[in-house]
N, C-alpha and C. Protein backbone atom coordinates (compact mmCIF):
# COMPACT_ATOMS: atom_id res chain seq x y z
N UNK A 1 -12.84 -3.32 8.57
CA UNK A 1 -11.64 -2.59 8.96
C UNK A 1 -10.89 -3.37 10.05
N UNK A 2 -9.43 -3.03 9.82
CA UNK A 2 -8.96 -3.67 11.31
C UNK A 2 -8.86 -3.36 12.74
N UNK A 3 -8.01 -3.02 13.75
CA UNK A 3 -7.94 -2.99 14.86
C UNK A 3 -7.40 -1.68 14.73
N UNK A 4 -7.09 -0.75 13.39
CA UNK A 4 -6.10 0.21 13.77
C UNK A 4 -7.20 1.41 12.90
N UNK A 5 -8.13 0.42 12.07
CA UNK A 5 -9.13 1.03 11.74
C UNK A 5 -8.32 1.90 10.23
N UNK A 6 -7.45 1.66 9.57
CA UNK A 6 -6.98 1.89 8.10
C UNK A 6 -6.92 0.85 7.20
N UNK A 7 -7.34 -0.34 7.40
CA UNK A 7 -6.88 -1.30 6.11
C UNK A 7 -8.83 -1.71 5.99
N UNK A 8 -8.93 -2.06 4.63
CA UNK A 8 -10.22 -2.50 4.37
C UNK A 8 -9.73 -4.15 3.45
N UNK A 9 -10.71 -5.10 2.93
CA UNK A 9 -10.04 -5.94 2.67
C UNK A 9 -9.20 -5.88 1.45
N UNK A 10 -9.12 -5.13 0.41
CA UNK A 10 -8.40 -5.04 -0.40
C UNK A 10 -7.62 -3.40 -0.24
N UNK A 11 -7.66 -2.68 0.63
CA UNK A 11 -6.83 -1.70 0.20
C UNK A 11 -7.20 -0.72 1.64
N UNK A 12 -7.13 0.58 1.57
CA UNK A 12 -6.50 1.71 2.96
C UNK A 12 -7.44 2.99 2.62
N UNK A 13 -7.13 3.77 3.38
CA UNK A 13 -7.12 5.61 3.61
C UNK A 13 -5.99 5.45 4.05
N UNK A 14 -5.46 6.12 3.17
CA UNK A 14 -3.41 6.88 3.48
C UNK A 14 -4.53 7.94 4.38
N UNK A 15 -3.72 7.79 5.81
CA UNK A 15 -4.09 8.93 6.62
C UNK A 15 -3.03 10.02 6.46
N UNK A 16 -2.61 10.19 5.20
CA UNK A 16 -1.42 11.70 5.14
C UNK A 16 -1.74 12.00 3.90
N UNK A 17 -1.24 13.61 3.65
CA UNK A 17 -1.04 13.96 2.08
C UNK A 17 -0.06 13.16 1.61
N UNK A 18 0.46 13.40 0.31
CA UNK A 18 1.39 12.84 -0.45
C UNK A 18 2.12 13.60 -0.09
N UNK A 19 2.72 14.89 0.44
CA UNK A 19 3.95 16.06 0.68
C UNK A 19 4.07 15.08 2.10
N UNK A 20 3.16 14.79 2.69
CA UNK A 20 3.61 14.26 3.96
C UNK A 20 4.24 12.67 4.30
N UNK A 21 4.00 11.56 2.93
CA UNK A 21 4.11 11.20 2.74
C UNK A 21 5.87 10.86 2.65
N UNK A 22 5.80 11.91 1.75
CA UNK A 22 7.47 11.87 0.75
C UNK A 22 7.95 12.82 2.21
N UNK A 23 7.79 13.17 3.16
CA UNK A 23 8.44 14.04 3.85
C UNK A 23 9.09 12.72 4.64
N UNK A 24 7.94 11.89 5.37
CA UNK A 24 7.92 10.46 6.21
C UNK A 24 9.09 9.93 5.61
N UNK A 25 9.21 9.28 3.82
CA UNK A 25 10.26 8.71 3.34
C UNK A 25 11.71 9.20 3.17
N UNK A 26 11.70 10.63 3.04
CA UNK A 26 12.51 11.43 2.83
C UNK A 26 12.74 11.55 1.41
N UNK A 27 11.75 11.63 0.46
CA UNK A 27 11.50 11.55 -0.90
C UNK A 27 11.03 12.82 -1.51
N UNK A 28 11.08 13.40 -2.82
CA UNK A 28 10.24 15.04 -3.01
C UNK A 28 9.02 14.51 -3.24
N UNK A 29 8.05 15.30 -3.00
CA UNK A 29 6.42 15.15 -3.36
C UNK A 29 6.13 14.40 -4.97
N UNK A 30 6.82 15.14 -5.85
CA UNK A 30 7.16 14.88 -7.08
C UNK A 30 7.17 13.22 -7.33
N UNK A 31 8.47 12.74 -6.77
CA UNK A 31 8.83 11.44 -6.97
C UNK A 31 7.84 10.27 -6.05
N UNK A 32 7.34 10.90 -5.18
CA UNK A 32 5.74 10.01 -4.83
C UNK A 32 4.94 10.13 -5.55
N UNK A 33 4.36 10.93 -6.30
CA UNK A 33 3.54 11.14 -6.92
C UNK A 33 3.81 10.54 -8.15
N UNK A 34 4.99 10.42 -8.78
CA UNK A 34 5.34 10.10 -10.05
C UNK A 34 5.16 8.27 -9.71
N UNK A 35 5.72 7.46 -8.65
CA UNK A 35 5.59 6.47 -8.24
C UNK A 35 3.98 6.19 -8.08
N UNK A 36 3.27 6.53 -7.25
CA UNK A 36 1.93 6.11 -7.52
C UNK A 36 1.53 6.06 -8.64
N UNK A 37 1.96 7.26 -9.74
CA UNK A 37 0.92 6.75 -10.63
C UNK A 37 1.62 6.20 -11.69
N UNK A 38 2.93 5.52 -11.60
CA UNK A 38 3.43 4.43 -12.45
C UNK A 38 2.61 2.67 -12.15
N UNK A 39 2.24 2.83 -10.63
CA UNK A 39 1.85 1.90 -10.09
C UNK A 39 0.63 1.92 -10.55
N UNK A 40 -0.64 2.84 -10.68
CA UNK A 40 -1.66 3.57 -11.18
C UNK A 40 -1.91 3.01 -12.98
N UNK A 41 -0.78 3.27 -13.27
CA UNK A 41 -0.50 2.53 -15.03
C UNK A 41 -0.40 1.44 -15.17
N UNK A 42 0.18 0.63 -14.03
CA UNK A 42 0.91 -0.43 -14.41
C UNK A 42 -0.45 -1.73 -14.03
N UNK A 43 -1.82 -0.80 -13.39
CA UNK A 43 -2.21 -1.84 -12.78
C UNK A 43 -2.31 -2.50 -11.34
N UNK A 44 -1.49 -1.80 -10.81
CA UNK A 44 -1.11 -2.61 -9.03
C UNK A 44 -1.91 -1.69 -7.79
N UNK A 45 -2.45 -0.40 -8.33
CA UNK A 45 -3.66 0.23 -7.47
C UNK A 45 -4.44 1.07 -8.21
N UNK A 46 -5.70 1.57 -7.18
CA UNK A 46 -6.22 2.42 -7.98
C UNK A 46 -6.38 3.45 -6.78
N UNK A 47 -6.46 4.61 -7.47
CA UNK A 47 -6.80 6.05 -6.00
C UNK A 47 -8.11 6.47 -6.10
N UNK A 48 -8.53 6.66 -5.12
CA UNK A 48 -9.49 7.83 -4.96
C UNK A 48 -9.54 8.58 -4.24
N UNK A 49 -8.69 10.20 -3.98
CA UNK A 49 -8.63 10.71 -3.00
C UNK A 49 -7.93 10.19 -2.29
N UNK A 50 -7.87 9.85 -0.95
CA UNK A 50 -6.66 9.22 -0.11
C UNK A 50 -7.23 7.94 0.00
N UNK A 51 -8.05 7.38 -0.82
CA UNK A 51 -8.86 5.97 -0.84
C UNK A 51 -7.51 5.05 -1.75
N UNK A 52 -6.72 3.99 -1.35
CA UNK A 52 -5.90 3.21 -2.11
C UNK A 52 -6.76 1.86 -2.07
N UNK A 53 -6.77 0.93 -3.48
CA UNK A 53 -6.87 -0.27 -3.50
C UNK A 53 -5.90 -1.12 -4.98
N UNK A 54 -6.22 -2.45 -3.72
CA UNK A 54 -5.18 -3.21 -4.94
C UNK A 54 -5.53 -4.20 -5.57
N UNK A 55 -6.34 -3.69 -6.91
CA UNK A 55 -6.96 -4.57 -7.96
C UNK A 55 -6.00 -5.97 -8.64
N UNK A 56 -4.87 -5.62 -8.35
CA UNK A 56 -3.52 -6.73 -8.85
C UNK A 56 -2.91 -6.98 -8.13
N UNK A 57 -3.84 -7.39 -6.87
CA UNK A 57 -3.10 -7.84 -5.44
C UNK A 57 -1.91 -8.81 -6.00
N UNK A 58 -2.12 -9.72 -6.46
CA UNK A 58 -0.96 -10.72 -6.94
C UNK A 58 0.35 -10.42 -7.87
N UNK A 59 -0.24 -9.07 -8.98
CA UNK A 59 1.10 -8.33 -9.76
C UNK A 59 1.36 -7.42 -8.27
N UNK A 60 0.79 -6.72 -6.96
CA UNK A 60 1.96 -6.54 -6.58
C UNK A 60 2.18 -7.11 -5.32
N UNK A 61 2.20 -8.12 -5.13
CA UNK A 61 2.61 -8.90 -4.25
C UNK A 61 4.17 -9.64 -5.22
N UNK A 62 4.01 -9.80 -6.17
CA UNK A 62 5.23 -10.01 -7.06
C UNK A 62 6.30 -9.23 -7.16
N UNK A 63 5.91 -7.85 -7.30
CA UNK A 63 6.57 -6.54 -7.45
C UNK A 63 7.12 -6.05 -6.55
N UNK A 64 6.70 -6.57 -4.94
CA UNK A 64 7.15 -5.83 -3.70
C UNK A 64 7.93 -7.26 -3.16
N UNK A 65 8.07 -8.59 -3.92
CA UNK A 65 8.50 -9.38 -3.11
C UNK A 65 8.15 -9.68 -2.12
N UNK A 66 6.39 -10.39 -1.94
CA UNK A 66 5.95 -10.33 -0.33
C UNK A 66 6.77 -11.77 -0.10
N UNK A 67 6.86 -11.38 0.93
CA UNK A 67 6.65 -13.01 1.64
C UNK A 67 5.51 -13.52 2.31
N UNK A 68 5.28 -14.48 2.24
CA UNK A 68 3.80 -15.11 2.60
C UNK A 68 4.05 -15.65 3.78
N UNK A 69 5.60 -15.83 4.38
CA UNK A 69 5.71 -16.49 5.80
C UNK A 69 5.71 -14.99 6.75
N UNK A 70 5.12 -13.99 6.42
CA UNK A 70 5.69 -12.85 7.38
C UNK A 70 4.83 -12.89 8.43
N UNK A 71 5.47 -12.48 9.67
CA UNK A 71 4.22 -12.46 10.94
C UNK A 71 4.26 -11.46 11.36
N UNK A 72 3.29 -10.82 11.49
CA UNK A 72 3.37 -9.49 13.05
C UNK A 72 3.41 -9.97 14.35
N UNK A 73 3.90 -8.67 14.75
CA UNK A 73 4.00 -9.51 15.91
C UNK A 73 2.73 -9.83 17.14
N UNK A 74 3.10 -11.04 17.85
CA UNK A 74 1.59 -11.55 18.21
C UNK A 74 0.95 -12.18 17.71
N UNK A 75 1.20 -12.56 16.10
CA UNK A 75 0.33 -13.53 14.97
C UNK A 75 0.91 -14.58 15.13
N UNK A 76 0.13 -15.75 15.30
CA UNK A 76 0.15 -17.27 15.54
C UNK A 76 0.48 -18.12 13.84
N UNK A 77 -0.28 -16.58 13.09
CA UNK A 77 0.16 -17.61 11.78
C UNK A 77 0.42 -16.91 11.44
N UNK A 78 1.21 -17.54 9.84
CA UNK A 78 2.08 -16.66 8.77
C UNK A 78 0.38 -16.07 8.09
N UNK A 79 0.89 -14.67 7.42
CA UNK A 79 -0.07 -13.99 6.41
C UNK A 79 -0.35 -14.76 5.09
N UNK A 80 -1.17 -15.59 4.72
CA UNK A 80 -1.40 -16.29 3.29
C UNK A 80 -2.82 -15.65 2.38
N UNK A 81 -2.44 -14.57 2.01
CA UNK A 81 -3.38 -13.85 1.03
C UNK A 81 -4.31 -13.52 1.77
């Protein structure tokens, strides 16, 4: 886990419901839910409970447009997989 204690090496605990979720984005529950599990179909996570992981780290690192030069802040290096 990391420093914030939610990321594991391939994936999270969403510390919220999905209503709380789509509330955060300003989205209906509905259309989160319908989005996860297109993502769910498509391959790019899997759920368990509020357990997320990303078996097609690379389909969605494609899909979200990462950039591989991104830094947080305080990071000495860029993020490379």
């Amino acid at each position: 886990m990391d420093a914030i204690g939610l990321t594991q090496e391939h994936g999270y605990e969403l510390p919220m419901t999905q209503e709380e979720l789509a509330d955060v984005l300003d989205l209906t529950a509905v259309h989160v839910d319908r989005m996860l599990k297109a993502h769910e179909v498509g391959g790019l996570i899997t759920r368990t409970r509020r357990n997320m992981s990303f078996p097609g780290w690379e389909k969605m690192r494609e899909a979200c447009y990462f950039d591989q030069c991104f830094r947080y802040p305080g990071q000495q290096e860029p993020f490379l997989s």
